[in-house]
Protein backbone atom coordinates (compact mmCIF):
# COMPACT_ATOMS: atom_id res chain seq x y z
CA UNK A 1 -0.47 29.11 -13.34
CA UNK A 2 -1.64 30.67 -10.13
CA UNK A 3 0.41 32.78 -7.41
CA UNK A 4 0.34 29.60 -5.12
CA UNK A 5 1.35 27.16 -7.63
CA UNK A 6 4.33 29.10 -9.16
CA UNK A 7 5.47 29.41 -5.41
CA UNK A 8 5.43 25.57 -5.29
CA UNK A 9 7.44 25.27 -8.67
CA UNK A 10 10.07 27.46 -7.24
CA UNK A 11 10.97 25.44 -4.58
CA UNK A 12 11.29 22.24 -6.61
CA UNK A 13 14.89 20.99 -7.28
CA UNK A 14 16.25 22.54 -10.83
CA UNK A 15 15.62 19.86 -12.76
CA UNK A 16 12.05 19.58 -12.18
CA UNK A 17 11.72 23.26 -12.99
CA UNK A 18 13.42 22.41 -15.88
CA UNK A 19 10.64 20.12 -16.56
CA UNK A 20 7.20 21.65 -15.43
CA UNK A 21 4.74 22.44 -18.05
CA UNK A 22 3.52 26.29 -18.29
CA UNK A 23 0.74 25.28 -17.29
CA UNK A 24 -0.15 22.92 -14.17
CA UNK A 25 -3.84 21.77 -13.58
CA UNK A 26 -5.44 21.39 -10.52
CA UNK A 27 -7.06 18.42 -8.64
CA UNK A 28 -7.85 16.74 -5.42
CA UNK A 29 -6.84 13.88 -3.89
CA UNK A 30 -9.02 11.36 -2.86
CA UNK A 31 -7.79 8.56 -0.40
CA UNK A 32 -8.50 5.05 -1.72
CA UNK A 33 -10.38 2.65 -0.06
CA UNK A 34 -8.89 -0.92 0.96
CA UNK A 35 -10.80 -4.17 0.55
CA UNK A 36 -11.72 -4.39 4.22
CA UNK A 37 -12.94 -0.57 4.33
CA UNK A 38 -15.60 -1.55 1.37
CA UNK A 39 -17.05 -4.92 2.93
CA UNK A 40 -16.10 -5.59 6.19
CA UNK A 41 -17.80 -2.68 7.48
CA UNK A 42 -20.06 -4.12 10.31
CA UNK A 43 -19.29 -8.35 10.93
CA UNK A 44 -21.76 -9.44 13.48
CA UNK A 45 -21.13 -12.87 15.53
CA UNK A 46 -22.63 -13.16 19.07
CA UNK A 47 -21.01 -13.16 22.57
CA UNK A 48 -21.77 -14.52 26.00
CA UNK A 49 -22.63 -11.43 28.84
CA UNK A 50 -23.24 -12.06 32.49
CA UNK A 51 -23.76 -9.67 35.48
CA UNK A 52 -22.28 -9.19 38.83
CA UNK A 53 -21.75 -7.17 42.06
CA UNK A 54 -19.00 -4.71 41.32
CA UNK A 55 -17.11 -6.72 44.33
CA UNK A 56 -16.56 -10.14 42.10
CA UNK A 57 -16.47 -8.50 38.71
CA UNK A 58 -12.64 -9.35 38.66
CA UNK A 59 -13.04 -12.76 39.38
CA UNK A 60 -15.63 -12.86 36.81
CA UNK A 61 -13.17 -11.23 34.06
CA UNK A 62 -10.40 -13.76 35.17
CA UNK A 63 -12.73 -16.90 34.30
CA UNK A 64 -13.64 -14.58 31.12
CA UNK A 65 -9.95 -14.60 30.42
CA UNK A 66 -8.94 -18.49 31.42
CA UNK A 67 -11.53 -19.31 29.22
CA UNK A 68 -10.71 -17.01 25.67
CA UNK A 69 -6.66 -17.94 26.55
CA UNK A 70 -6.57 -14.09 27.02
CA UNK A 71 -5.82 -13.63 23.15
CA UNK A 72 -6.72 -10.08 22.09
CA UNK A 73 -8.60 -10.67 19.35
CA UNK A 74 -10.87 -12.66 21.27
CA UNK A 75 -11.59 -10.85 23.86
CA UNK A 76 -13.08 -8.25 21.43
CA UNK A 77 -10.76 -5.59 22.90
CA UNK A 78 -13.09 -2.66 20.95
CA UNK A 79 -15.90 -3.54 22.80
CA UNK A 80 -16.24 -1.97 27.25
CA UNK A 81 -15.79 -5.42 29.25
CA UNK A 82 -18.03 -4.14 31.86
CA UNK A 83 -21.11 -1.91 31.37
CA UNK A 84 -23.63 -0.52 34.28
CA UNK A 85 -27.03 -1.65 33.69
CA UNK A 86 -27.78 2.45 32.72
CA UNK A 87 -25.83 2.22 29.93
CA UNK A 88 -26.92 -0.51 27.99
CA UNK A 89 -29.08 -0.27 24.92
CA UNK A 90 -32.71 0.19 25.53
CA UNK A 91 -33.80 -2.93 23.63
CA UNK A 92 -31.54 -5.05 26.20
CA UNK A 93 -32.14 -3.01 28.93
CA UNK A 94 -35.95 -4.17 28.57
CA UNK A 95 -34.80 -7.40 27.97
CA UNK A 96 -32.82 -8.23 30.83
CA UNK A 97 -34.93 -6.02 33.26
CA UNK A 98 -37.51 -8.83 32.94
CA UNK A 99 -35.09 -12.19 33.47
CA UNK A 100 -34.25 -13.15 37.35
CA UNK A 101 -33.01 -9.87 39.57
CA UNK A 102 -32.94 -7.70 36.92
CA UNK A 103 -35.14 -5.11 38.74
CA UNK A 104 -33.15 -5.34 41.32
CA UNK A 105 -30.25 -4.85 39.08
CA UNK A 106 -31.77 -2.50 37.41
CA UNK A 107 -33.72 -0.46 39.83
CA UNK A 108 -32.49 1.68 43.17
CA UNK A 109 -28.70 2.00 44.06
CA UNK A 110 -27.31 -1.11 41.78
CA UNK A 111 -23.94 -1.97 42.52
CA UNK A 112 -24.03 -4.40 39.35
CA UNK A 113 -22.15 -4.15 36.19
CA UNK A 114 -22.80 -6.47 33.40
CA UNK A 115 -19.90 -8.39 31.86
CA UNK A 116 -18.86 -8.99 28.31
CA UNK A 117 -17.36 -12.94 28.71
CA UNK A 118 -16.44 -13.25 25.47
CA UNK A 119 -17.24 -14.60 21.94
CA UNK A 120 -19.82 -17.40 21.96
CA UNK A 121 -18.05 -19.74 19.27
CA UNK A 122 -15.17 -20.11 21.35
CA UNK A 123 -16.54 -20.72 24.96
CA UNK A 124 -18.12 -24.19 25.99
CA UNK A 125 -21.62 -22.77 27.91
CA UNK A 126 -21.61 -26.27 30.47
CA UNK A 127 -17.80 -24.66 31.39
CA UNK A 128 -18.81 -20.92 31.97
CA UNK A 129 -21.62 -22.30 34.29
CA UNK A 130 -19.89 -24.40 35.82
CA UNK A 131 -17.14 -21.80 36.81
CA UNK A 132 -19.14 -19.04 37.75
CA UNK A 133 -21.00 -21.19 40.07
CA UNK A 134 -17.88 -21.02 41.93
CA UNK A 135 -18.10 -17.17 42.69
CA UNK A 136 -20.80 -17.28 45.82
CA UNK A 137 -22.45 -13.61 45.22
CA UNK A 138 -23.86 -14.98 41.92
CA UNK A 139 -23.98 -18.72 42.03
CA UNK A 140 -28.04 -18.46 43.41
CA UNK A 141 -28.94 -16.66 40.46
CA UNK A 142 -26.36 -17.16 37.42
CA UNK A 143 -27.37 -15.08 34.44
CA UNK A 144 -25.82 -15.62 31.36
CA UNK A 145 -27.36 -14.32 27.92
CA UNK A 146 -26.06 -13.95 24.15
CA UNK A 147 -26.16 -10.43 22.32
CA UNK A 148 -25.00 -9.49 18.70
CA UNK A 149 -21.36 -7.66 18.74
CA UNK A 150 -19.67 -6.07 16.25
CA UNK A 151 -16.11 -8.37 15.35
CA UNK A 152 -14.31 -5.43 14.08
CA UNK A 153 -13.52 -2.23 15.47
CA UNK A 154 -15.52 0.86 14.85
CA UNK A 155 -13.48 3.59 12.22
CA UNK A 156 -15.18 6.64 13.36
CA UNK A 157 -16.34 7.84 16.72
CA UNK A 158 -19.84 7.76 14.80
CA UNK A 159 -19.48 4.49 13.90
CA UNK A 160 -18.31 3.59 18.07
CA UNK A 161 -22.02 5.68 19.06
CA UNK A 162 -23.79 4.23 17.00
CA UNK A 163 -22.88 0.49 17.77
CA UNK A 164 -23.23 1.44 21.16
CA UNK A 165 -27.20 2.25 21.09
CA UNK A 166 -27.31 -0.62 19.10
CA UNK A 167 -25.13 -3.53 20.34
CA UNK A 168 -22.89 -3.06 22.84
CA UNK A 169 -20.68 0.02 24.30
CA UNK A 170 -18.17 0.36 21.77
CA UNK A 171 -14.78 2.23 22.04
CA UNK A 172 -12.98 4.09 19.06
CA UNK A 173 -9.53 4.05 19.74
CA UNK A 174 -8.47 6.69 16.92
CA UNK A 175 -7.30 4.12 14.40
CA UNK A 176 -8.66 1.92 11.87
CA UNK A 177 -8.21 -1.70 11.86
CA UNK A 178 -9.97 -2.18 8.00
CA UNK A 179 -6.57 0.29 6.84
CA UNK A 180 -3.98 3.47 7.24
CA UNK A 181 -4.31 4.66 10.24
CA UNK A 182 -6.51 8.07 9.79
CA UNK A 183 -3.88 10.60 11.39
CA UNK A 184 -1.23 8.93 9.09
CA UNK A 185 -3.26 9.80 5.81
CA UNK A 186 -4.09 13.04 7.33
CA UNK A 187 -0.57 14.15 7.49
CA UNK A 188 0.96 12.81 4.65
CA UNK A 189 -1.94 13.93 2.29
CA UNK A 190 -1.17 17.82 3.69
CA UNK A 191 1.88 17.67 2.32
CA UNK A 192 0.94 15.60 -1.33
CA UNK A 193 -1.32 17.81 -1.93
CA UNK A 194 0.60 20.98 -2.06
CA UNK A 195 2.40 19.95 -5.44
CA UNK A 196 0.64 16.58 -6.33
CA UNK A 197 -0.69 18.50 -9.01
CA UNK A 198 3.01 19.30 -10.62
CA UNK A 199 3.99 15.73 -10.68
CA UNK A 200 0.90 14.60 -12.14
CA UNK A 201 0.86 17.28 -14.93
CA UNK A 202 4.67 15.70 -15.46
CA UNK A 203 2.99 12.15 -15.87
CA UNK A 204 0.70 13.20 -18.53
CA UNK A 205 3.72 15.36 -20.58
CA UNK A 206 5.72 12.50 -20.43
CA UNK A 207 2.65 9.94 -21.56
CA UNK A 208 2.05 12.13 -24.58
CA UNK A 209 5.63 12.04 -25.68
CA UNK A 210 5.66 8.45 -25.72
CA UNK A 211 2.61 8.25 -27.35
CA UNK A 212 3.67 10.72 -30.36
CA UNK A 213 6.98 9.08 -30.60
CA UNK A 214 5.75 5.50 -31.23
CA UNK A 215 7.02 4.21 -28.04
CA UNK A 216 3.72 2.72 -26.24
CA UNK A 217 0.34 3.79 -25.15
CA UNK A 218 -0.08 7.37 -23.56
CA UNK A 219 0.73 6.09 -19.91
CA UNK A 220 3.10 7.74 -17.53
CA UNK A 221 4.75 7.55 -14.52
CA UNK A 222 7.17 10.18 -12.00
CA UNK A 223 8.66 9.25 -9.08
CA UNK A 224 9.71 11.22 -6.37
CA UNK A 225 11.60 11.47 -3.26
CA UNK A 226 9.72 13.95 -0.58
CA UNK A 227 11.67 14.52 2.63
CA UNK A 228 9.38 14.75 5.32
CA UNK A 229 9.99 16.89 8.81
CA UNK A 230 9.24 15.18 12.17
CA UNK A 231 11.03 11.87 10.56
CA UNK A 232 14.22 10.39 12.17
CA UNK A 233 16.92 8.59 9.73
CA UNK A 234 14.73 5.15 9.54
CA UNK A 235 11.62 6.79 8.33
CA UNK A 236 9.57 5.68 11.92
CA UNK A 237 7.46 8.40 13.72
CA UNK A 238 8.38 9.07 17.22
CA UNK A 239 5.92 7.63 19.82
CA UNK A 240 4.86 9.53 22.70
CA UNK A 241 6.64 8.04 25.42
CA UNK A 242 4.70 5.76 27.93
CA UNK A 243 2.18 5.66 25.28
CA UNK A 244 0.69 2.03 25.31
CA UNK A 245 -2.48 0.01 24.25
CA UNK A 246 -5.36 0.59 27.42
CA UNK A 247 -6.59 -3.04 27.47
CA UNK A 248 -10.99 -3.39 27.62
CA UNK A 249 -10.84 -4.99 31.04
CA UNK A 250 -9.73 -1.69 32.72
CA UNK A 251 -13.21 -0.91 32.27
CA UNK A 252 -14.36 -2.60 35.39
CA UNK A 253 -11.71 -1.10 37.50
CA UNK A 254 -12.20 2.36 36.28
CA UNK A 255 -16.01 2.10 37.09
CA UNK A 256 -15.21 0.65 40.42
CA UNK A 257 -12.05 2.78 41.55
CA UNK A 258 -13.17 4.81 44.31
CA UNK A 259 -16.63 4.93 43.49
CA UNK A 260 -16.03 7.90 40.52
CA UNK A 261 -16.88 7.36 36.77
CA UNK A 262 -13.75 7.72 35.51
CA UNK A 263 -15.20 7.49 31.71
CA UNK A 264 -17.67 10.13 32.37
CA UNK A 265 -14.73 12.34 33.72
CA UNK A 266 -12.81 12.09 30.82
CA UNK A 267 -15.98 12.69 28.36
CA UNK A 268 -16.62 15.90 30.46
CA UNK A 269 -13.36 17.17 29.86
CA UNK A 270 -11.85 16.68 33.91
CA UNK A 271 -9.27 14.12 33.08
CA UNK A 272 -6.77 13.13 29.65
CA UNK A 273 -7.75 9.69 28.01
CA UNK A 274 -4.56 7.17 27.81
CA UNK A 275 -3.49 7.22 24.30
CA UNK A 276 -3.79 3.53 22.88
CA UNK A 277 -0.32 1.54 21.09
CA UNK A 278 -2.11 2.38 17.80
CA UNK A 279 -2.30 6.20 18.31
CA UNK A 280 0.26 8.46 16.31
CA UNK A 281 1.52 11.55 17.36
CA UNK A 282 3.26 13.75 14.60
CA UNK A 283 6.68 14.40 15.34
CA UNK A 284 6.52 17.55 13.92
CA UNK A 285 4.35 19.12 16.51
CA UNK A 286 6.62 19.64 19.20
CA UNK A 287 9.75 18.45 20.58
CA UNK A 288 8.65 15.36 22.53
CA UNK A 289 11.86 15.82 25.48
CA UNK A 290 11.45 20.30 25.16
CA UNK A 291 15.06 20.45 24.08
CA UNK A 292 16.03 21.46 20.04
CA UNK A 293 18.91 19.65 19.12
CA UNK A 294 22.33 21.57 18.20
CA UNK A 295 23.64 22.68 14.71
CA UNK A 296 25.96 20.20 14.95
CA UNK A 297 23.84 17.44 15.66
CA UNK A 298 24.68 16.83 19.69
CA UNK A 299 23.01 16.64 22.78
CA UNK A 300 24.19 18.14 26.00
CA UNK A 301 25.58 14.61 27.16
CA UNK A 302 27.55 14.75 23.77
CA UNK A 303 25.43 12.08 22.26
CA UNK A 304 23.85 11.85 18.71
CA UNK A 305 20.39 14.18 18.08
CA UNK A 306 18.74 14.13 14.61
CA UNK A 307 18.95 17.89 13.29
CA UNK A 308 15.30 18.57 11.98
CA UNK A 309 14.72 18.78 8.07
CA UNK A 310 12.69 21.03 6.00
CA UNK A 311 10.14 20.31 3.68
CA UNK A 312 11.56 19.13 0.33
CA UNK A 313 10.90 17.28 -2.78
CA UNK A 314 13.24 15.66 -5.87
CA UNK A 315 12.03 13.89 -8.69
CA UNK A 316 14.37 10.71 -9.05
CA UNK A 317 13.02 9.00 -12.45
CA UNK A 318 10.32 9.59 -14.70
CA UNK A 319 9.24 7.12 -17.62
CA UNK A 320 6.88 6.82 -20.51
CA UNK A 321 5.25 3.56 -21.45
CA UNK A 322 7.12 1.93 -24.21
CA UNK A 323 5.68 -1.51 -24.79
CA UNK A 324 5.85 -1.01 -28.63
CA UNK A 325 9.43 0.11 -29.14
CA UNK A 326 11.23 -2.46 -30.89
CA UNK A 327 8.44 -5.01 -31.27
CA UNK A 328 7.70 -6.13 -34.24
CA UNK A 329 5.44 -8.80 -33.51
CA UNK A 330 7.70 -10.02 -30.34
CA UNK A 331 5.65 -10.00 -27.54
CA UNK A 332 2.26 -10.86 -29.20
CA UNK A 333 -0.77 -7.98 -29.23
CA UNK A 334 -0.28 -6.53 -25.84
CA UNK A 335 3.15 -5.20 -26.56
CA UNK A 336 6.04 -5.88 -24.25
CA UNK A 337 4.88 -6.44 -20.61
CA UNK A 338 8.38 -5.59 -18.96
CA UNK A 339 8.29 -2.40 -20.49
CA UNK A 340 5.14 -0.82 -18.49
CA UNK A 341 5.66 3.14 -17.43
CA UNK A 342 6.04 2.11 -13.83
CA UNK A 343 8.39 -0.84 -14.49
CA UNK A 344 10.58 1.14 -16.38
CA UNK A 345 10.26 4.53 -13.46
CA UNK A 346 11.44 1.30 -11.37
CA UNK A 347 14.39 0.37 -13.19
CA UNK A 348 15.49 3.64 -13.63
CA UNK A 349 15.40 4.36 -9.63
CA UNK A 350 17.15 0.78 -9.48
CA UNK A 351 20.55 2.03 -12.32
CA UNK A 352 21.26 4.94 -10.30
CA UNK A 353 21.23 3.32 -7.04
CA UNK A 354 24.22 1.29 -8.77
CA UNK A 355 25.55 4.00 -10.28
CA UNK A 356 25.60 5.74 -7.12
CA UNK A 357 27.81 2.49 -5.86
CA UNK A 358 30.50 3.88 -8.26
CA UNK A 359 31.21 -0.38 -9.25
CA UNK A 360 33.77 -0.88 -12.24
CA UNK A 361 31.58 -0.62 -15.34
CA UNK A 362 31.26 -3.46 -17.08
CA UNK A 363 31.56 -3.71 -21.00
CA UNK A 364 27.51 -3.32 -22.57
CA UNK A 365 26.41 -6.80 -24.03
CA UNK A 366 25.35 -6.14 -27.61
CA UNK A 367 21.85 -7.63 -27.38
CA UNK A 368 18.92 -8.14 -30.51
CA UNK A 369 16.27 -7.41 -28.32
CA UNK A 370 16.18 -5.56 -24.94
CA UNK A 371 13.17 -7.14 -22.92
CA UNK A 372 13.22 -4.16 -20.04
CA UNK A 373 13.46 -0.75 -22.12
CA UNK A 374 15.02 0.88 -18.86
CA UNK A 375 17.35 2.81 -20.86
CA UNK A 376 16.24 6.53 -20.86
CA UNK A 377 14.07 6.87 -24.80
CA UNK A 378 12.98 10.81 -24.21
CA UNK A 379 15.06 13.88 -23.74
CA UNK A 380 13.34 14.33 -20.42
CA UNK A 381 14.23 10.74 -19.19
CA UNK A 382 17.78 11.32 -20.01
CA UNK A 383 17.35 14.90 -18.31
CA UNK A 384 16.17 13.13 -15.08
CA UNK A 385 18.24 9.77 -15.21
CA UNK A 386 21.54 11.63 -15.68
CA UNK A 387 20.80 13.53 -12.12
CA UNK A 388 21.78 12.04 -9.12
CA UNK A 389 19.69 10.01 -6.92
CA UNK A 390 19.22 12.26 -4.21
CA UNK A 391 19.29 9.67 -0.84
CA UNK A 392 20.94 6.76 -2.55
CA UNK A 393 21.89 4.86 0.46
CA UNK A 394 18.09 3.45 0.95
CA UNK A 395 16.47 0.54 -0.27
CA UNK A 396 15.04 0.50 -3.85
CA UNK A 397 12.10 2.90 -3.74
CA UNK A 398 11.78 2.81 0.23
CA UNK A 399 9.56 5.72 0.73
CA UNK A 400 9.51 7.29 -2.59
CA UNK A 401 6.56 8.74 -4.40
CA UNK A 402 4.91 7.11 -7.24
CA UNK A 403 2.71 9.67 -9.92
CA UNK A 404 0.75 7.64 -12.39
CA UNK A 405 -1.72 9.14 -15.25
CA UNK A 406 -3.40 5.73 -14.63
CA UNK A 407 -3.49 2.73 -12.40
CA UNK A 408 -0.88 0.33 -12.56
CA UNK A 409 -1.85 -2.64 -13.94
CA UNK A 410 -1.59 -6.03 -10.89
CA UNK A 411 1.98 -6.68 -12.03
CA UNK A 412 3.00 -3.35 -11.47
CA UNK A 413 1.26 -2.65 -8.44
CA UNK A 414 3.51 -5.96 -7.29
CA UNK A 415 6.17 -4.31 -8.53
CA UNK A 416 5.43 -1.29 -7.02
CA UNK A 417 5.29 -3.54 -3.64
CA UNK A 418 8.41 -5.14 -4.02
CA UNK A 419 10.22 -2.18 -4.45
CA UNK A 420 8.86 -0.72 -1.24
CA UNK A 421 7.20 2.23 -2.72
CA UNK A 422 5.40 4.69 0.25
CA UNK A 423 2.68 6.47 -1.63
CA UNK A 424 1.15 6.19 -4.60
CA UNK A 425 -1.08 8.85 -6.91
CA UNK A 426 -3.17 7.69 -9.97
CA UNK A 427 -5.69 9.60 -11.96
CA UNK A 428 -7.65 7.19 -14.49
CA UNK A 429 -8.94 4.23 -12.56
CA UNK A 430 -8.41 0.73 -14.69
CA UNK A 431 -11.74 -1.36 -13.26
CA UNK A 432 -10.70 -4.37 -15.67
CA UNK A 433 -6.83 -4.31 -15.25
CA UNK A 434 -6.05 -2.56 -12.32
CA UNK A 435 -4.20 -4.12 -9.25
CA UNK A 436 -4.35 -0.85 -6.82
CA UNK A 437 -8.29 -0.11 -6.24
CA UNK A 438 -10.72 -2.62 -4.25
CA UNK A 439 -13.88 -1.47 -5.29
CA UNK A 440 -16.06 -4.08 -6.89
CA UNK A 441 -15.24 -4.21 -11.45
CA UNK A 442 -18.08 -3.68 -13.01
CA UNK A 443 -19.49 -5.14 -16.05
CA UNK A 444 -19.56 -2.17 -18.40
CA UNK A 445 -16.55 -0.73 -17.55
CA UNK A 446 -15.47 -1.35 -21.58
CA UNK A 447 -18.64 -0.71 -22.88
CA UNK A 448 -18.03 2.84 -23.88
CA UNK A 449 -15.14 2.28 -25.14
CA UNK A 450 -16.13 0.53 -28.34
CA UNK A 451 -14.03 -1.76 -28.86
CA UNK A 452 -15.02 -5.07 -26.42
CA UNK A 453 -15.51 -8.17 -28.47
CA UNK A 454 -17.79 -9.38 -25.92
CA UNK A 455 -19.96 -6.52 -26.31
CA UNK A 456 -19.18 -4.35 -23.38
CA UNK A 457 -19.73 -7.28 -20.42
CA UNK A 458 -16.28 -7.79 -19.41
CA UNK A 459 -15.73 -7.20 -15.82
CA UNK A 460 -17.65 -8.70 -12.54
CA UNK A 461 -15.88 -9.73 -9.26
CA UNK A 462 -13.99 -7.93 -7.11
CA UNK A 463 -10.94 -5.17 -7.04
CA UNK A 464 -7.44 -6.45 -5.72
CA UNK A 465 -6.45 -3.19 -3.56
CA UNK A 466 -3.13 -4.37 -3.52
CA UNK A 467 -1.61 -1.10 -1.93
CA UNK A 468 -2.94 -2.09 1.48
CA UNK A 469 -3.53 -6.07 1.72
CA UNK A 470 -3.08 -7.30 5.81
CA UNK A 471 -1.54 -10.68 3.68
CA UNK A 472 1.38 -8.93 2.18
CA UNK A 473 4.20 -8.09 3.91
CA UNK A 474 4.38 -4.23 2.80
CA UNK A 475 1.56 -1.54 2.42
CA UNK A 476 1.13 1.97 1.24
CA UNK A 477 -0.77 4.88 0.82
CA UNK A 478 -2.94 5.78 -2.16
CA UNK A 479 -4.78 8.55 -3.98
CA UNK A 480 -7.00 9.51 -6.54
CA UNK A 481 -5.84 12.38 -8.48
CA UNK A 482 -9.50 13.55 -9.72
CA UNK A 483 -9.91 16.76 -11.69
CA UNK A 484 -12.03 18.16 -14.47
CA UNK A 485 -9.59 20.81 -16.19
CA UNK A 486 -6.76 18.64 -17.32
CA UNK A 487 -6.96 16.61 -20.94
CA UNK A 488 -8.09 12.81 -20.38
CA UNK A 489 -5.61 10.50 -21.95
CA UNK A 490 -7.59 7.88 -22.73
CA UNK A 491 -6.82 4.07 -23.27
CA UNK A 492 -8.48 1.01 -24.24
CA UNK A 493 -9.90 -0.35 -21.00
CA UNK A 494 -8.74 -3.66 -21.39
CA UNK A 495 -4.94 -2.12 -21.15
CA UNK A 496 -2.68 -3.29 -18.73
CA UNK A 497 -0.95 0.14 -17.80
């Protein structure tokens, strides 16, 4: 165990020291990709563009707007809503050069911008005409042509250029619409990855207790509560105040206010860009109103301040699998599906909470079989499950860490929903069972295993990447755990884990 490791270990709450294994191996986390992220990447569909004097370019934009019902999504909000003829790509730069005034758009002192109208499916052409005939600098000469646009927003400022030279001028606003926002994985992932690697050696010790005891498959699972600074009581991140979304349309303002570029200004450094709705500032960076609150947690006007907290972590449950342990034939050749590692990490979580509650006990039914095995099996789940839950006044597994040797099988990773889990770390990707990862299963993902009755051709269709799903009313963030130095604990890969 290295200097830097054994200085992580001794900050952990006693009894996770009690816990660690001698020796913890490293790895690196790798941020998994949602199902939007792996095919969404560039949606084409086409739009309706028109040019104008800079003088009518808001009338223009209102009959843009009357005509999309002003909806956001719409109106392409990613995409500039008014361009100068200089900055369009080349290929329609030729284009429109050669169709009515465009060399005198194009050539000498243009006051003319061109105009993003919005998306083609959803604007009746005889309509546009009709209206824009109404403005009298352009009704001699109405242009209105149909480009390719991107339907999604750009997740890179790479992505934004190169859309740009090829479509349209597209903005990056410094978030992703396809998942997590980028500054959000960014600063949780700082702090996982400082002791990810003890929690995930704890996985595999527990996995290979339950194996050699007879209890299930070598599958384990930790969870963790990490207490994060910059984060009030509720768990939100503080906004920068005044922060809100710059809307597209501005565009035509800020090219026409006062005659200065006001985008070229802020790319040369002279002015701030607005911060969008979408960007997050971490509250740890500075004290957003440049006053520290008092010890005891009051403001000079004797109201309420949140005193800032330091880094910390506390495991909270740890489980083995134990889908064999009292079977006997009961729940067929798959073992017992309600006792899963993570169901049982769940549970666990879910007893002290009540515990916590301090409710009358009530007398223990005397049952033949117990369907849930969330009773502690292994010295080190009693070790963990006697200790109190550290913030038991939360929901469930609101914000808690989950550490998995592999990924959770799709009723766990509902589970793992449900219970409002933050984060979640996995080593050994399940392509056939897995509920967490959206890359496409392939069809030999059991071939080396052996032991497919269909000869090694299960598989096809797509992952579920159920951790971040826009359909489901929760979402969290996800890791890889990849490394070369610890032991593989290998399964069947038609296990459920």
């Amino acid at each position: 165990m290295g200097d830097s490791m054994k200085e992580v270990v001794e900050k952990l709450d006693p009894v996770a020291r009690r816990l660690v294994p001698p020796n913890i191996d490293l790895g690196t986390l790798v941020p998994l990709k949602t199902n939007l992220e792996l095919r969404d990447n560039l949606s084409l569909g086409f739009a309706y563009i028109t040019r104008a004097p800079n003088k009518v370019t808001n009338s223009v934009v209102e009959i843009a707007r009357a005509l999309t019902s002003d909806d956001a999504a719409k109106n392409l909000p990613h995409l500039r809503r008014c361009v100068k003829p200089g900055d369009l790509p080349p290929h329609l730069k030729t284009q429109f050069m050669n169709e009515g005034n465009g060399r005198q758009v194009h050539f000498g002192k243009s006051n003319w911008l061109y105009i993003l109208l919005g998306p083609k499916d959803e604007i009746q052409y005889e309509e546009l005409v009709g209206r824009l005939a109404t403005i009298d600098d352009i009704r001699d000469d109405i242009f209105v042509g149909v480009i390719p646009v991107p339907l999604l927003a750009p997740t890179s400022q790479m992505l934004a250029s190169m859309w740009s030279s090829q479509f349209w001028q597209t903005i990056y606003r410094k978030n992703n619409p396809l998942g997590p926002h980028p500054s959000t994985i960014t600063r949780f992932e700082n702090y996982v990855s400082k002791d990810a690697s003890v929690w995930m050696s704890l996985a595999h010790q527990i996995a290979k207790k339950a194996q050699k005891a007879g209890l299930g498959e070598p599958v384990g699972a930790v969870i963790i509560k990490r207490t994060v600074p910059g984060k009030n009581a509720g768990g939100k991140t503080v906004l920068k105040p005044g922060a809100t979304e710059s809307d597209s349309s501005s565009d035509c303002a800020r090219n026409n206010r006062n005659g200065r570029n006001i985008d070229a200004q802020i790319a040369r450094g002279e002015m701030e860009a607005i911060p969008s709705a979408e960007t997050e500032y971490d509250g740890d960076a500075k004290q957003l109103d440049g006053d520290a609150p008092n010890p005891d947690g009051q403001g000079e006007d004797g109201s309420k301040q949140d005193i800032p907290v330091k880094e910390a972590t506390e495991i909270v449950a740890i489980a083995g699998d134990a889908r064999w342990h009292q079977q006997d034939g009961k729940s067929g050749p798959t073992g017992n599906p309600m006792a899963h590692a993570a169901l049982r990490a769940i549970s666990m979580v879910a007893q002290k909470l009540v515990r916590a509650e301090d409710r009358p006990k009530s007398e223990p039914q005397i049952m033949e079989y117990e369907t849930f095995q969330d009773k502690p099996l292994l010295g080190d789940e009693q070790i963990v499950f006697d200790a109190d839950h550290p913030s038991p006044d939360g929901y469930l597994c609101h914000e808690l860490e989950l550490y998995m040797t592999h990924e959770p099988c799709i009723m766990c990773a509902m589970a793992i929903l449900h219970s409002r889990m933050g984060r979640i770390v996995f080593r050994h990707r399940m392509p056939l069972t897995g509920g967490m990862c959206a890359e496409d299963r392939g069809y030999d993902a059991c071939e080396a295993s052996g032991l497919c009755e269909n000869g090694g051709n299960c598989g096809g269709g797509q992952g579920l990447g159920l951790f971040y799903r826009k359909e489901l009313n929760w979402s969290l963030l996800g890791w890889e755990w990849e490394t070369n130095k610890a032991e593989n604990v290998s399964v069947d890969a038609h296990l459920h884990a």
